[in-house]
N, C-alpha and C. Protein backbone atom coordinates (compact mmCIF):
# COMPACT_ATOMS: atom_id res chain seq x y z
N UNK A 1 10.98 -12.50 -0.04
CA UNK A 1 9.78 -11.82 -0.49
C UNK A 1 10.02 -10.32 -0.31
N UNK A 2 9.76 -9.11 -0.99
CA UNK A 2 9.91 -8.59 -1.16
C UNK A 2 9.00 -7.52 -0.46
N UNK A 3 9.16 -6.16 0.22
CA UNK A 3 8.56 -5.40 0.82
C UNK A 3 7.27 -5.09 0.38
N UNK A 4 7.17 -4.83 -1.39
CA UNK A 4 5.90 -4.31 -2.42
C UNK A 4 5.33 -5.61 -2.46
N UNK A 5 5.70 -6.41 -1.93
CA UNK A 5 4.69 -7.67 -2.63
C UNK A 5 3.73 -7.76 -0.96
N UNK A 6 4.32 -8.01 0.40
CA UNK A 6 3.70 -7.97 1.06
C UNK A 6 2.64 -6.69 1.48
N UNK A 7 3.85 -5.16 1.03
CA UNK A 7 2.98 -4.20 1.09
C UNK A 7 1.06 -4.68 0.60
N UNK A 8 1.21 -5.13 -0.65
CA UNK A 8 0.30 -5.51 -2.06
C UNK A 8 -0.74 -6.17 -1.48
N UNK A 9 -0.05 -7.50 -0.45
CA UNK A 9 -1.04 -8.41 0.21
C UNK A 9 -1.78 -7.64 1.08
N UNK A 10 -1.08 -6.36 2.09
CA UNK A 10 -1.79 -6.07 2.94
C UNK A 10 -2.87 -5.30 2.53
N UNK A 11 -2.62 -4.43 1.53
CA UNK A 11 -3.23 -3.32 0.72
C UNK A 11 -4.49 -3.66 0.55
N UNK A 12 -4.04 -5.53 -0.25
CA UNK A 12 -5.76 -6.07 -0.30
C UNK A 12 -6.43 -6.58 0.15
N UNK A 13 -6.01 -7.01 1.69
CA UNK A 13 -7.02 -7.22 2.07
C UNK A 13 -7.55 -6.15 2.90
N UNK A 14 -6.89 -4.86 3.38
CA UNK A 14 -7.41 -3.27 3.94
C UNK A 14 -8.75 -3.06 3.42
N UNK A 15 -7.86 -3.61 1.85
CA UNK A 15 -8.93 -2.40 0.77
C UNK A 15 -10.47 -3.45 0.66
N UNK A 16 -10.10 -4.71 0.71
CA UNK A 16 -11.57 -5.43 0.34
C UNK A 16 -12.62 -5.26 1.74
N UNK A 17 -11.84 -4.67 2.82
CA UNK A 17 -12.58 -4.93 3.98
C UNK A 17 -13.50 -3.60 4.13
N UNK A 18 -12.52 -2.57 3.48
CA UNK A 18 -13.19 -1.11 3.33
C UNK A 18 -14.66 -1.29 2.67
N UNK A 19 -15.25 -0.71 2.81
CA UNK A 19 -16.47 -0.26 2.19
C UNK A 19 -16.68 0.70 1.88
N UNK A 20 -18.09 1.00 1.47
CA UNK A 20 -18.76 2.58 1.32
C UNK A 20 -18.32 3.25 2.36
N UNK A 21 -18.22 4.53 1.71
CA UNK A 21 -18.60 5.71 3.39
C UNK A 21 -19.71 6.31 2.96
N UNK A 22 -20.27 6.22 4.60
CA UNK A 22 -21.11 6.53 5.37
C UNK A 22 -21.17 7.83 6.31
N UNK A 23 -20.11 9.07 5.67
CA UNK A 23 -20.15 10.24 6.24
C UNK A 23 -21.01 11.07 5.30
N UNK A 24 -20.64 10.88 4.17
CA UNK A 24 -21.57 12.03 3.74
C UNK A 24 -21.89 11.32 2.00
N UNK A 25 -23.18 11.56 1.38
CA UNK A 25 -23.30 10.97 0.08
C UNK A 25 -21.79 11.59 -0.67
N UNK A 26 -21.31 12.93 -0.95
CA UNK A 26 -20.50 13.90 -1.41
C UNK A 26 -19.18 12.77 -1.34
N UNK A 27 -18.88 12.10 -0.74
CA UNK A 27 -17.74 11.73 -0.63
C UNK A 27 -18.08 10.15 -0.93
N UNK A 28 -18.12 9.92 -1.83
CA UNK A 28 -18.49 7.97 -1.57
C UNK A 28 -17.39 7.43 -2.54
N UNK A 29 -16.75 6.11 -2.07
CA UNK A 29 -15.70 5.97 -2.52
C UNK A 29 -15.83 4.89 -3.92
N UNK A 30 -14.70 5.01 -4.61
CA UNK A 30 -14.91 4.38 -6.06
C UNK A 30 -15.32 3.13 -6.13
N UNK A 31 -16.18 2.27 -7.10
CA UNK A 31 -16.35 0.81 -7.23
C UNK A 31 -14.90 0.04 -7.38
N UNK A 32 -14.72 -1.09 -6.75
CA UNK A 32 -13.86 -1.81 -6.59
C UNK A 32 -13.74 -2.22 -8.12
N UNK A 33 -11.83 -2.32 -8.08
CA UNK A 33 -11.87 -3.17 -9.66
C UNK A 33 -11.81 -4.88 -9.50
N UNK A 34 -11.61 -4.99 -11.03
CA UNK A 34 -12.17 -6.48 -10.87
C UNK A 34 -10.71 -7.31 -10.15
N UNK A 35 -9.51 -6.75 -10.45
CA UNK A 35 -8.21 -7.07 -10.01
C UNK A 35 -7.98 -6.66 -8.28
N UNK A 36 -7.27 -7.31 -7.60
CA UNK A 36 -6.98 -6.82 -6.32
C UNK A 36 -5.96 -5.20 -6.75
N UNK A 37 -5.97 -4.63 -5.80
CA UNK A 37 -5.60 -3.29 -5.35
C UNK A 37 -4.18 -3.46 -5.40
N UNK A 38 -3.04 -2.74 -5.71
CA UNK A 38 -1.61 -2.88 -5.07
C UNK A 38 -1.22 -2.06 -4.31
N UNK A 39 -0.26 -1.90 -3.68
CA UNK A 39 0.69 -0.88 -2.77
C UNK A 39 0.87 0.39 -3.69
N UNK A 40 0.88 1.66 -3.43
CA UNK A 40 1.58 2.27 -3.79
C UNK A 40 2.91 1.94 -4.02
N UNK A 41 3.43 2.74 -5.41
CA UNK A 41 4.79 2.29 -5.37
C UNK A 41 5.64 3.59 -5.58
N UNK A 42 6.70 3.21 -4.83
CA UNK A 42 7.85 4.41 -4.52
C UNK A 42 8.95 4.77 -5.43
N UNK A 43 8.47 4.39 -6.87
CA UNK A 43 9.09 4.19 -8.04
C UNK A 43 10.74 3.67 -8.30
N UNK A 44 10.80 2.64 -7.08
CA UNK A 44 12.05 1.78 -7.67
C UNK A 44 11.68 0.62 -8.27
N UNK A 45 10.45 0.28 -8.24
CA UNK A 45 10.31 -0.88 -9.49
C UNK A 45 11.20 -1.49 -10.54
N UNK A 46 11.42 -2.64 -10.92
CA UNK A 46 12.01 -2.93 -11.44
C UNK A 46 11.85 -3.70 -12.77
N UNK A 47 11.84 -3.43 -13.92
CA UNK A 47 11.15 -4.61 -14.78
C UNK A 47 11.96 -5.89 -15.20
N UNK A 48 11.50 -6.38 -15.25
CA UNK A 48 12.31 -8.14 -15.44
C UNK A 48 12.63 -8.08 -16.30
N UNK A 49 13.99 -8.22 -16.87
CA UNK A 49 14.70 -8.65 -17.97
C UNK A 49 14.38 -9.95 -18.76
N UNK A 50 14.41 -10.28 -19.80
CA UNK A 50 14.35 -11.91 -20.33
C UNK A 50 15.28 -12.13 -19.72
N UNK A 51 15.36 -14.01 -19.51
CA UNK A 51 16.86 -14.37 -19.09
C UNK A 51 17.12 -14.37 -20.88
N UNK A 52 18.95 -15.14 -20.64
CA UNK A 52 19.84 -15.32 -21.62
C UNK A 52 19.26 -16.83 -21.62
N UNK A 53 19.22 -17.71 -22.57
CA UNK A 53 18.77 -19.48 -22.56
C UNK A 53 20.34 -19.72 -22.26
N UNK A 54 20.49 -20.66 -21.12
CA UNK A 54 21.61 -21.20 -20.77
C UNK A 54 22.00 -22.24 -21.24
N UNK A 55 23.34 -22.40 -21.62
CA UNK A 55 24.34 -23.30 -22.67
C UNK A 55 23.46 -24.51 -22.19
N UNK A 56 23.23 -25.43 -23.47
CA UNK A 56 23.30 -27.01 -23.58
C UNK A 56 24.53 -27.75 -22.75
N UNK A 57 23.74 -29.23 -22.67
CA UNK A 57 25.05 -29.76 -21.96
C UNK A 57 25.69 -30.57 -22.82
N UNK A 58 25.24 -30.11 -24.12
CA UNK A 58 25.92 -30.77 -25.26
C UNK A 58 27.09 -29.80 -25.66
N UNK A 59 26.80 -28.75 -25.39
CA UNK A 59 28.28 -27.27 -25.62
C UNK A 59 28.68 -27.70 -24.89
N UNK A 60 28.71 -27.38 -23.31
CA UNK A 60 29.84 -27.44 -22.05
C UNK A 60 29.91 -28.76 -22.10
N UNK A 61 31.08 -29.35 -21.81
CA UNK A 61 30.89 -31.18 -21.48
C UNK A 61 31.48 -30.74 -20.07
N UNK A 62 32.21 -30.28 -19.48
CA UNK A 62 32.63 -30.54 -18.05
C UNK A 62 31.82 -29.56 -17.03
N UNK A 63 30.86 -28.85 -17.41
CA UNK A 63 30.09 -28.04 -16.46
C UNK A 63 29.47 -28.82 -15.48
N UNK A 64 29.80 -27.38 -14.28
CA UNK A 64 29.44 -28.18 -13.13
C UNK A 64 28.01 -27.90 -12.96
N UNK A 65 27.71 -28.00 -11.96
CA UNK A 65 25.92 -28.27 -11.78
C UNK A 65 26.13 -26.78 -10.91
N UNK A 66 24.44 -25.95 -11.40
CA UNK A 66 24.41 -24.15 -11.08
C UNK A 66 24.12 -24.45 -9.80
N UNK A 67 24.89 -23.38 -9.41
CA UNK A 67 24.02 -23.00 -7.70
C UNK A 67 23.02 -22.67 -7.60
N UNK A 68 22.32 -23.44 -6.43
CA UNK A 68 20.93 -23.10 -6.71
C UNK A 68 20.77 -21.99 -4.76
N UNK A 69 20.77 -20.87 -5.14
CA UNK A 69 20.15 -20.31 -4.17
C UNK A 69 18.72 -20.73 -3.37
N UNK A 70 18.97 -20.47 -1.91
CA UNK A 70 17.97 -20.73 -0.97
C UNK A 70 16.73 -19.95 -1.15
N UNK A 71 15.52 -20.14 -0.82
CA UNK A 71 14.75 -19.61 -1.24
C UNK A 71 14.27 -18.81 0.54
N UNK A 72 13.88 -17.42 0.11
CA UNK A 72 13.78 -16.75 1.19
C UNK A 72 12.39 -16.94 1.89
N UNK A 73 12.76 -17.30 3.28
CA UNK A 73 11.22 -17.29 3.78
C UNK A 73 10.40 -15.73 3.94
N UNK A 74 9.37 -15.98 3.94
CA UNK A 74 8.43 -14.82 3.89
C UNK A 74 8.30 -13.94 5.21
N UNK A 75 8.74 -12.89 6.02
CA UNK A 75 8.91 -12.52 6.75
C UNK A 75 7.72 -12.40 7.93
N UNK A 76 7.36 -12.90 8.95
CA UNK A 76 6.03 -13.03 9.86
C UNK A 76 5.70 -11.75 9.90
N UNK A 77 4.51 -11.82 10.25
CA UNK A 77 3.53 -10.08 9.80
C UNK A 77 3.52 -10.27 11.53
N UNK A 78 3.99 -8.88 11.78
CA UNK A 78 4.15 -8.76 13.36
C UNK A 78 2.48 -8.34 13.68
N UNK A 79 1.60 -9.03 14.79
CA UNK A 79 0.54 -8.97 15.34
C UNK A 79 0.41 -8.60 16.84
N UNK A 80 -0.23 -8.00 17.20
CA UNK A 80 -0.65 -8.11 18.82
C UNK A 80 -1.79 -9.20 19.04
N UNK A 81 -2.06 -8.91 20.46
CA UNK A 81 -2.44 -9.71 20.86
C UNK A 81 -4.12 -9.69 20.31
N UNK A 82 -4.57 -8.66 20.04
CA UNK A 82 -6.26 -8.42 19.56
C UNK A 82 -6.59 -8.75 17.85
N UNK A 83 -5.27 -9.25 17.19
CA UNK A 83 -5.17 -9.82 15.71
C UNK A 83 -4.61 -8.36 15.01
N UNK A 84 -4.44 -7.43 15.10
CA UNK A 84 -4.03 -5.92 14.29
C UNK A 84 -2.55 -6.05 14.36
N UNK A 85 -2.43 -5.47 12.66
CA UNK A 85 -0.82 -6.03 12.60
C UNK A 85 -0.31 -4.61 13.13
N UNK A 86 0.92 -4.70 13.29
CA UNK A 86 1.80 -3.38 13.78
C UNK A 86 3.13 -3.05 12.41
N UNK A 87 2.64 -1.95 12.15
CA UNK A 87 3.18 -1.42 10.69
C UNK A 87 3.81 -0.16 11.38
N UNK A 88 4.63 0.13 10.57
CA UNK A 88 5.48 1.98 10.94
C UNK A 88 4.48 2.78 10.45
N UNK A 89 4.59 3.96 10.92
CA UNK A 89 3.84 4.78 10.34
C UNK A 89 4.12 4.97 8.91
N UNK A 90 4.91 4.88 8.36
CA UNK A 90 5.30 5.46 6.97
C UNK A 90 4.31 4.59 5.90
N UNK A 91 4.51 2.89 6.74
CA UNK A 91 3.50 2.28 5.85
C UNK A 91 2.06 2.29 5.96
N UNK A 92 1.73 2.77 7.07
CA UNK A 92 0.43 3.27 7.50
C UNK A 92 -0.18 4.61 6.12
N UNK A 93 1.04 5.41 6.25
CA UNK A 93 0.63 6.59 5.81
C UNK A 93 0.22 6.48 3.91
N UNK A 94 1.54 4.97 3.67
CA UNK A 94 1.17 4.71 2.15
C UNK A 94 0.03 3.86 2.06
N UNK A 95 -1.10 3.14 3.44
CA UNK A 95 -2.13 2.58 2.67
C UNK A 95 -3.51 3.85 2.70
N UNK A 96 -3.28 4.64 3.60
CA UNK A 96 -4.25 5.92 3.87
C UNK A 96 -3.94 6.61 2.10
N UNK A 97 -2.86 7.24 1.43
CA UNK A 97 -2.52 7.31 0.54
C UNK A 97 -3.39 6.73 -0.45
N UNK A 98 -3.24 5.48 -0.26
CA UNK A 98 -3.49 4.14 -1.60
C UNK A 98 -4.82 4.50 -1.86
N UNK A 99 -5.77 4.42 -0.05
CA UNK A 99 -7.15 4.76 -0.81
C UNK A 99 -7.60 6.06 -1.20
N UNK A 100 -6.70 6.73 -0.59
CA UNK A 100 -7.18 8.41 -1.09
C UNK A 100 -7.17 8.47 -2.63
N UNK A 101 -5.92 7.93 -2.96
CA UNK A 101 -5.72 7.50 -4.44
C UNK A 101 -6.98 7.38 -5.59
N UNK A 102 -7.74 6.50 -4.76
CA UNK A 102 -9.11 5.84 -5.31
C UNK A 102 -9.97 6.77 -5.74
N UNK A 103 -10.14 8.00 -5.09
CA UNK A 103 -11.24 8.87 -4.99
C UNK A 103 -10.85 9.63 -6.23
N UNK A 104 -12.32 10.09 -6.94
CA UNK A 104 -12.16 11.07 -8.29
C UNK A 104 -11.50 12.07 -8.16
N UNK A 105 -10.79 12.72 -9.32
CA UNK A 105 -10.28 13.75 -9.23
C UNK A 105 -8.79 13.99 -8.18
N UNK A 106 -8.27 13.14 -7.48
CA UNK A 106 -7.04 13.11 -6.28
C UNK A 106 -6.21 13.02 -6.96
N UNK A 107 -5.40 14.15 -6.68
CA UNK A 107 -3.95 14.73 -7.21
C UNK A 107 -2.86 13.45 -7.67
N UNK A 108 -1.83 13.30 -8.59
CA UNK A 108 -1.26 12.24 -8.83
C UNK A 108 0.04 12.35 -7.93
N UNK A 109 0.33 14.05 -8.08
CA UNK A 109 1.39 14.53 -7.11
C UNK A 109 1.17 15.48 -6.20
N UNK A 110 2.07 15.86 -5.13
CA UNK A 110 1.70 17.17 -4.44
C UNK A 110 0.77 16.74 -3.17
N UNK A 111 0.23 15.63 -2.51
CA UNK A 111 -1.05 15.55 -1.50
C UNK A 111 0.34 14.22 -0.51
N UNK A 112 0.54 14.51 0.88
CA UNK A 112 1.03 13.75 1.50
C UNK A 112 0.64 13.32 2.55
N UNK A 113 0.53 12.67 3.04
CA UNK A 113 -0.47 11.97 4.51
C UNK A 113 0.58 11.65 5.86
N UNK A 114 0.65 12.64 6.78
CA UNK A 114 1.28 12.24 8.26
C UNK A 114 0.25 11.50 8.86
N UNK A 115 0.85 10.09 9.58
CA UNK A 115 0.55 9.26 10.53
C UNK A 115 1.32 10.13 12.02
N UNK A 116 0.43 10.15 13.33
CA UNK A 116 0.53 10.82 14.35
C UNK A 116 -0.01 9.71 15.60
N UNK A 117 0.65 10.31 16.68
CA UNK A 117 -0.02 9.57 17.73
C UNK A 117 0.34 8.09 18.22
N UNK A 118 -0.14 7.44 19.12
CA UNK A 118 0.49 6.14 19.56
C UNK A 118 -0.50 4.96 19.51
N UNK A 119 -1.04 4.94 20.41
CA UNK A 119 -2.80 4.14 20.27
C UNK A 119 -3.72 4.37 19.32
N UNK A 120 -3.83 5.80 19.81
CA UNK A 120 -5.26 5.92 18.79
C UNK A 120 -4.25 7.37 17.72
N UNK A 121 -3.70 6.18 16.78
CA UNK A 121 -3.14 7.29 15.91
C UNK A 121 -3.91 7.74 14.86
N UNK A 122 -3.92 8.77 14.26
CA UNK A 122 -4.33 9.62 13.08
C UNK A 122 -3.71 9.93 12.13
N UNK A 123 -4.26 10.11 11.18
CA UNK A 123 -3.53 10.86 9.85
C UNK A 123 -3.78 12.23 9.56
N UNK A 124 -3.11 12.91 8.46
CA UNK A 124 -3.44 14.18 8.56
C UNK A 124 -3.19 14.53 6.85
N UNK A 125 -3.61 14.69 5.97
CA UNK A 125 -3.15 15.08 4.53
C UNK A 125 -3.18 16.58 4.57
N UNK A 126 -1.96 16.69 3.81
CA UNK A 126 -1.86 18.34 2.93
C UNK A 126 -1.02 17.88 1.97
N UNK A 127 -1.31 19.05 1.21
CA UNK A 127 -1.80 19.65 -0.55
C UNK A 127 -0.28 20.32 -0.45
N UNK A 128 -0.08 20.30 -1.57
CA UNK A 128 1.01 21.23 -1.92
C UNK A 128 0.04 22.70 -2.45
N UNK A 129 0.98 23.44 -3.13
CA UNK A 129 -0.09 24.77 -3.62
C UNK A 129 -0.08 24.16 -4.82
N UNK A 130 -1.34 24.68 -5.55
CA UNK A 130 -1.82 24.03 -7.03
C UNK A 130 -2.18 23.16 -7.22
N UNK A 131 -1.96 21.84 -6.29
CA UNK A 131 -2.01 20.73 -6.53
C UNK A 131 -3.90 20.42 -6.78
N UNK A 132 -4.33 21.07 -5.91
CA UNK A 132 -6.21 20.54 -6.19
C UNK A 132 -6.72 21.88 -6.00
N UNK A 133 -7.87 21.82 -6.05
CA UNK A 133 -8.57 23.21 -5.80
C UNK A 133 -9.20 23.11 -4.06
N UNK A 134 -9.77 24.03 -3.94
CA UNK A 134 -10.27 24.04 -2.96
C UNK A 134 -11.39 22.67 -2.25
N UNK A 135 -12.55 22.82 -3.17
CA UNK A 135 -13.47 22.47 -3.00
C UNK A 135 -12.68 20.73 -3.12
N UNK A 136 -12.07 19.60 -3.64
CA UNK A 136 -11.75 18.92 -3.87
C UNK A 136 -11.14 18.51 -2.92
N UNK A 137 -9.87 19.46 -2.23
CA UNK A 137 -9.03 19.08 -0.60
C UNK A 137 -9.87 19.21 0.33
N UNK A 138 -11.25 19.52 0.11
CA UNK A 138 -12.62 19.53 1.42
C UNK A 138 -12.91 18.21 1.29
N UNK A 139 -13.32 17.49 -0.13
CA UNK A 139 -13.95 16.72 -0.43
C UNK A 139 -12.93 15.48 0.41
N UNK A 140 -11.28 15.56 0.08
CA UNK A 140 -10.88 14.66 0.38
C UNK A 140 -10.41 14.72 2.06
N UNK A 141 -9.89 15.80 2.50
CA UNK A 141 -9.94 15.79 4.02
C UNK A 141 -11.17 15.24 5.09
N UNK A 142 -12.36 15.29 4.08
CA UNK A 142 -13.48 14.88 4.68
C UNK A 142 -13.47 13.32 4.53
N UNK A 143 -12.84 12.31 3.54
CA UNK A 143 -12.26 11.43 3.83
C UNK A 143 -11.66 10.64 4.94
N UNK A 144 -10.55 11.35 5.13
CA UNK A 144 -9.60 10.79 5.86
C UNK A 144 -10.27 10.16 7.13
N UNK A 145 -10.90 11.32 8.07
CA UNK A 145 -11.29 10.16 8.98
C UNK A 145 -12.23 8.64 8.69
N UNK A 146 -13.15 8.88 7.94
CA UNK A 146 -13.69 7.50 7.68
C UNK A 146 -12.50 6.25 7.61
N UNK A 147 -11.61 6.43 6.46
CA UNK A 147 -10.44 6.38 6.10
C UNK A 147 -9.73 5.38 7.53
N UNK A 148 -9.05 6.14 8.29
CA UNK A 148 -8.82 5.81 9.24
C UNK A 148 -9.26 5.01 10.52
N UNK A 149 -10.65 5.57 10.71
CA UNK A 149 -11.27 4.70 11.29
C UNK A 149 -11.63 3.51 11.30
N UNK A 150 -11.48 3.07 9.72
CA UNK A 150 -11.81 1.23 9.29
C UNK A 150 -10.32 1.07 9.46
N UNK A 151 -9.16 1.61 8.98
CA UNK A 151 -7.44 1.03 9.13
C UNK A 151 -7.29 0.93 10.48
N UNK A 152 -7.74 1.45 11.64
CA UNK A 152 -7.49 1.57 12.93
C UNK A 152 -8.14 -0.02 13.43
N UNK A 153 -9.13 -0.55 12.39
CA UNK A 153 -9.69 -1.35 13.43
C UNK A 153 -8.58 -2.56 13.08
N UNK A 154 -8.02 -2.51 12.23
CA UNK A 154 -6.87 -3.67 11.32
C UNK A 154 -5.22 -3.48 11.79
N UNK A 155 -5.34 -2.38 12.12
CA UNK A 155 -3.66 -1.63 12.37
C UNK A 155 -3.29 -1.21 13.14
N UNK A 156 -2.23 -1.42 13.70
CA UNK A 156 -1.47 -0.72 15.15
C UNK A 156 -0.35 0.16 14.62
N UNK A 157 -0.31 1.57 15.13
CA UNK A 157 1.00 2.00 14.56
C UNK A 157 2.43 1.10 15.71
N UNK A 158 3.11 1.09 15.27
CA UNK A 158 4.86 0.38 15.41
C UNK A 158 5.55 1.45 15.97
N UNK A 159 6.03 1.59 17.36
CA UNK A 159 6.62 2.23 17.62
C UNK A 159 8.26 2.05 17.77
């Protein structure tokens, strides 16, 4: 199983657990779509090729039988003891990201989110220059903690 696919799982259930915020009307976050949410992606994606239709066994007469590769088990989602999974910061920082994502008007490029701290870790976003205006990196810094505060109750940073 693949890193983006579990990223994907975790993403949705973060994101279905999130709700409204409740800091300020100015900042309220987008209506959910009708599809689950995915991971950010780090643009190595890959698109699936068609296969080739593989020879009849009326062409080959002496072919041997295909290898069939093992199928990979799904890697255990590391937990503590209070149910909160323990993620690196980096993946911390791409689901803080994911929902910032959500909000109107948030930069496509240029806005990056540091994960900090051990227990009670935090995030921190900055802007590149140009990337938003003023009034918009208020709107969304005023985010983040809400933001955080619902991922904190789900997430342990991984040291």
């Amino acid at each position: 199983m693949s890193d983006d696919v579990k990223d994907a799982g975790l993403v949705a259930m973060i994101s279905s657990i999130l709700g409204g915020n409740k800091r300020a009307d100015s900042v309220a976050p987008p209506p959910f779509t009708e599809g689950p949410p995915t991971a950010p992606s780090n643009g190595a994606e890959v698109d699936a090729a068609p296969a080739a239709e593989p020879p009849s066994q009326a062409d080959v007469p002496d072919a041997a039988p295909a290898s069939v590769e093992p199928i990979e088990q799904p890697a255990k989602i590391v937990t503590t003891r209070n149910g909160r999974q323990l993620l690196p910061a980096e993946a911390i920082a791409d689901l803080v990201l994911g929902e910032l994502r959500k909000l109107e008007d948030f930069p496509a490029s240029g806005a990056s989110v540091t994960v900090y701290g051990y227990r009670h870790w935090n995030a921190m976003i900055t802007f590149a220059p140009f990337s938003t205006n003023f009034q918009n990196a208020t709107r969304f810094r005023q985010a983040v903690p809400d933001i955080v505060f619902k991922l904190r109750r789900f997430v342990e940073l991984k040291i």
